[in-house]
C-alpha atoms as a PDB file:
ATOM      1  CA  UNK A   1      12.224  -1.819 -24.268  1.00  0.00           C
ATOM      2  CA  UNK A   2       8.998  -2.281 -22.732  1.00  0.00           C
ATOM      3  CA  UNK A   3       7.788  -2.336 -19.655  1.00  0.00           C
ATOM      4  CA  UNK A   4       7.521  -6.382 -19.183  1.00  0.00           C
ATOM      5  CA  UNK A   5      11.508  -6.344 -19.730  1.00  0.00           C
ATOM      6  CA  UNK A   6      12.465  -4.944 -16.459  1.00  0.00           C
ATOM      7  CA  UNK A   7      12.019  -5.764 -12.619  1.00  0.00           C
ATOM      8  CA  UNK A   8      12.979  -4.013  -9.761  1.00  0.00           C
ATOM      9  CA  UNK A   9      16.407  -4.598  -8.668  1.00  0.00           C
ATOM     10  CA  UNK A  10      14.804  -5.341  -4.905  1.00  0.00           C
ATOM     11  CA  UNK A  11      12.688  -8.135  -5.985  1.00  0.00           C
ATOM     12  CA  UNK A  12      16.739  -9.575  -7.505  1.00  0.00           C
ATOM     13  CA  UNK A  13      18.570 -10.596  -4.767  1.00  0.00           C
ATOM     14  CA  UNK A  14      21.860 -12.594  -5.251  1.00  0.00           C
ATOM     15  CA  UNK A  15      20.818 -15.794  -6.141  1.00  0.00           C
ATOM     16  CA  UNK A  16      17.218 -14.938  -7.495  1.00  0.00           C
ATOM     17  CA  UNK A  17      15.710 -15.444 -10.693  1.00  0.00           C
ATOM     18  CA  UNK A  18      12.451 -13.785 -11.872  1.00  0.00           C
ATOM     19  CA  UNK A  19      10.266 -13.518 -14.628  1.00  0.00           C
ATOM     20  CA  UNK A  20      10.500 -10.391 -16.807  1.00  0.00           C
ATOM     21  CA  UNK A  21       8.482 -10.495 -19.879  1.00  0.00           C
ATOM     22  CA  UNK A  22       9.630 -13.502 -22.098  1.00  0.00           C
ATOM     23  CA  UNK A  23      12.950 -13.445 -20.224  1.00  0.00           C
ATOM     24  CA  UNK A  24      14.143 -15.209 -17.033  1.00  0.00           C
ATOM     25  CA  UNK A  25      16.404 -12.344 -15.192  1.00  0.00           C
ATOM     26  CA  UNK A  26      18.791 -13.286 -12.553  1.00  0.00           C
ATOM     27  CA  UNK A  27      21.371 -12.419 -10.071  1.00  0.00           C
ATOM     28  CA  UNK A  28      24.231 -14.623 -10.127  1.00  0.00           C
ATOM     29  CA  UNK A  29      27.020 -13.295  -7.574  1.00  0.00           C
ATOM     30  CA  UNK A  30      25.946  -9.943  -8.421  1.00  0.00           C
ATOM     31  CA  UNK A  31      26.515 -10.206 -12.092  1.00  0.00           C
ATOM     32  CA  UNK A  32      22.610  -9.456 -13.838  1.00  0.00           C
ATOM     33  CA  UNK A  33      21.893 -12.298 -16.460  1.00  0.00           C
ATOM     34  CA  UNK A  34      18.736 -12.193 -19.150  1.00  0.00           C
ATOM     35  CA  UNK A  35      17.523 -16.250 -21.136  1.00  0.00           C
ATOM     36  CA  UNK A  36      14.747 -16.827 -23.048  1.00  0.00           C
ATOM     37  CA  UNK A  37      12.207 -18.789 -20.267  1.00  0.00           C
ATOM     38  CA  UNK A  38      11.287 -21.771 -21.484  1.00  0.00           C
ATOM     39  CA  UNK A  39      13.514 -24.618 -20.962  1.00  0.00           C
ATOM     40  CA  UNK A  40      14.587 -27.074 -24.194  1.00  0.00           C
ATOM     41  CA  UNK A  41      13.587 -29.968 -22.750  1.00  0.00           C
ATOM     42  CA  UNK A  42       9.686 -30.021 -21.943  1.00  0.00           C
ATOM     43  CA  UNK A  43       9.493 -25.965 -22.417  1.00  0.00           C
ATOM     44  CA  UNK A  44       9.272 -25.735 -18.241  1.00  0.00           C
ATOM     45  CA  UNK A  45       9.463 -22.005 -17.239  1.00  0.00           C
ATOM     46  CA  UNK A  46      12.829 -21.450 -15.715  1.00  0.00           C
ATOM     47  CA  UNK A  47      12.103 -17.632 -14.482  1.00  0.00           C
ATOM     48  CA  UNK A  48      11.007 -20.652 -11.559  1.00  0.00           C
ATOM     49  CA  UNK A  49      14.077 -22.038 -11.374  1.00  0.00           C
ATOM     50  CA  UNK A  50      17.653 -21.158  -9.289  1.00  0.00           C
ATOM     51  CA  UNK A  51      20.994 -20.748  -9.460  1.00  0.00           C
ATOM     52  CA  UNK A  52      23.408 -23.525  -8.132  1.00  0.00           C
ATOM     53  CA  UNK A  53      26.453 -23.093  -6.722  1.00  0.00           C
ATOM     54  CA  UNK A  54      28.402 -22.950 -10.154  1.00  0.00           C
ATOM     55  CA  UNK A  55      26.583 -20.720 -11.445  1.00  0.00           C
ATOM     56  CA  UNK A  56      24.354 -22.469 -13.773  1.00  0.00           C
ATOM     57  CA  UNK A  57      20.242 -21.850 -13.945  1.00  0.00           C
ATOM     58  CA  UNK A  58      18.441 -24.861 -13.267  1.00  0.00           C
ATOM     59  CA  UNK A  59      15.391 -25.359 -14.452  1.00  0.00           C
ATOM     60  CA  UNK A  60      12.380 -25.888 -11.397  1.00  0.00           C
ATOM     61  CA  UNK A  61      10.877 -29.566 -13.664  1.00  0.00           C
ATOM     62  CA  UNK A  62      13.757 -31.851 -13.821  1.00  0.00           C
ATOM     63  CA  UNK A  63      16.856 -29.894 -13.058  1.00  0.00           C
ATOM     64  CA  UNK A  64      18.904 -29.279 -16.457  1.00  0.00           C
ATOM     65  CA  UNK A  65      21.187 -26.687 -16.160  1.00  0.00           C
ATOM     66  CA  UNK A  66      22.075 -23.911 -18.176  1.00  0.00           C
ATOM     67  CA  UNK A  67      25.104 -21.598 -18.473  1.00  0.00           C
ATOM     68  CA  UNK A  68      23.568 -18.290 -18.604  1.00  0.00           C
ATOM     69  CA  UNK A  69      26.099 -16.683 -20.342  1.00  0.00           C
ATOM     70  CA  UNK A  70      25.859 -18.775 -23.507  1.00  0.00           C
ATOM     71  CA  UNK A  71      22.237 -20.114 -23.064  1.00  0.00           C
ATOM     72  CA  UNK A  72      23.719 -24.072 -23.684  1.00  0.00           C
ATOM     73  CA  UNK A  73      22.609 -26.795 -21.162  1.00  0.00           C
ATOM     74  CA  UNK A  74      25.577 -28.052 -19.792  1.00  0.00           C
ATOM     75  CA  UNK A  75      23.664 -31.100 -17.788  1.00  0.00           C
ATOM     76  CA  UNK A  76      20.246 -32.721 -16.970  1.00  0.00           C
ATOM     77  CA  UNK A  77      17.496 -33.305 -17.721  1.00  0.00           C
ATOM     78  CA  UNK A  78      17.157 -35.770 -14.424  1.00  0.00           C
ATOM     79  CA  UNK A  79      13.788 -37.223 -15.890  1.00  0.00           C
ATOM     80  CA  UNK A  80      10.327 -36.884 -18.256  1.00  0.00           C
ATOM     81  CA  UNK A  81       7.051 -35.958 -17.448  1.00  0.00           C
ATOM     82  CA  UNK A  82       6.771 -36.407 -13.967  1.00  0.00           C
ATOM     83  CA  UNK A  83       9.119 -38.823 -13.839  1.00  0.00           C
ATOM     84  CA  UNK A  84      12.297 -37.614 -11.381  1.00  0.00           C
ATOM     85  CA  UNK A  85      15.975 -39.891 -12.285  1.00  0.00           C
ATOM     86  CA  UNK A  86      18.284 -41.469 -14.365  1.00  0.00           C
ATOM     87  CA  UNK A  87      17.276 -41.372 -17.808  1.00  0.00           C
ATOM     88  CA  UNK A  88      20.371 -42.626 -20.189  1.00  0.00           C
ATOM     89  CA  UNK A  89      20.092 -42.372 -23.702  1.00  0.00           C
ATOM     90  CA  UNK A  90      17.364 -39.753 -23.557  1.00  0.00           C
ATOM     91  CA  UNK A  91      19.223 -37.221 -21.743  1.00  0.00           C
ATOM     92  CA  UNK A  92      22.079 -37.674 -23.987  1.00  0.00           C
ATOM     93  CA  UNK A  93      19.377 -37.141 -26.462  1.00  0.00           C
ATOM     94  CA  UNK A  94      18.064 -33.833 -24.912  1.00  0.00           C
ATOM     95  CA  UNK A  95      21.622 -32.744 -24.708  1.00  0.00           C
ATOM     96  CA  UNK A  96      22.178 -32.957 -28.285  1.00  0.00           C
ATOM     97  CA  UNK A  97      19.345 -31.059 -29.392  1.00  0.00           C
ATOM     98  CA  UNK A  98      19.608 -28.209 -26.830  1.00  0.00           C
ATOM     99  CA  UNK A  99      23.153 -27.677 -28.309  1.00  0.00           C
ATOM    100  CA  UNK A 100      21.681 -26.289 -31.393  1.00  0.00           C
ATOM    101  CA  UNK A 101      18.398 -25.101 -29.795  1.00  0.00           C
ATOM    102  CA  UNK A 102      20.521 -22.386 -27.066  1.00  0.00           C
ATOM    103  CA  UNK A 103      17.929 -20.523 -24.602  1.00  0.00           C
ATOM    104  CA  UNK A 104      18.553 -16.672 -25.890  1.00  0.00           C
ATOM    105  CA  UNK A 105      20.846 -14.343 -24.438  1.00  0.00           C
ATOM    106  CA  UNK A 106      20.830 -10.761 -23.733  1.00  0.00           C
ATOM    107  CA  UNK A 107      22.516  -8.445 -21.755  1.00  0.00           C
ATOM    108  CA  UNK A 108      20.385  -7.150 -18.342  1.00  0.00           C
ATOM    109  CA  UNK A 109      21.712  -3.876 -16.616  1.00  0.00           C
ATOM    110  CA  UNK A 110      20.679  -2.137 -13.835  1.00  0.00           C
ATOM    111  CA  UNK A 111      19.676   0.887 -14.417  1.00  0.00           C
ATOM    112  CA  UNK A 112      18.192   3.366 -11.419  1.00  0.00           C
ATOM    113  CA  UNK A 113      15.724   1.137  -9.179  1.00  0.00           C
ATOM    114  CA  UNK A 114      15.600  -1.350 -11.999  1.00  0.00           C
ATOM    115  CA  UNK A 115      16.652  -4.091 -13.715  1.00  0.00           C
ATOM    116  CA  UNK A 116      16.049  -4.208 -17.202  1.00  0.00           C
ATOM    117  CA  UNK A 117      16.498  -6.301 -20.481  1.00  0.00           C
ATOM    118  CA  UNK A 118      18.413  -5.024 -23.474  1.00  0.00           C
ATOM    119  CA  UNK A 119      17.206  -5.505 -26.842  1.00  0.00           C
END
């Protein structure tokens, strides 16, 4: 474990989501979470994203959201480049991909002041 893989646990409140290294690290209800950051659809970094109120990450560019304990996108994308609404066909498309294309999972503990990554 490095360095980059951990974040203090004060900069984590419920509800947060930070960057740590290559992972997004998160706070959902208490519960620590650790994905790969780039999202599947247009590679948007989702350490900028937020938690919703089920739970999922969504990612900050055009809100697909992500079960964190899994990594799968369970809905979106809402849109393409900068474009922001309903896209049929190519989300369905997006979907489909992402399935086999998960964001990466690991475990993130806290551990002292910290917040940190396992490998």
């Amino acid at each position: 474990m490095s360095d980059d893989d951990r974040i203090p646990a004060s900069q984590l409140p419920s509800g947060a989501v930070r960057r740590a290294g290559n992972w997004a690290v998160g706070n959902r209800d208490g519960e620590y979470f650790a994905v790969s950051r780039r999202c599947r659809h247009q590679l948007a970094d989702v350490s900028k994203g937020g938690i919703d109120a089920d739970g999922c990450l969504v990612c900050p560019w055009h809100g697909a959201r992500y079960d964190v304990r899994t990594g799968e996108m369970v809905a979106g994308p809402r849109g393409f480049l900068g474009y922001h609404g309903p896209t049929p066909g190519y989300t369905q498309f997006v979907r489909g991909y992402a399935r086999v294309l998960r964001l990466r999972v690991r475990r993130a503990l806290r551990r002292g002041d910290d917040v940190v990554v396992e490998r």
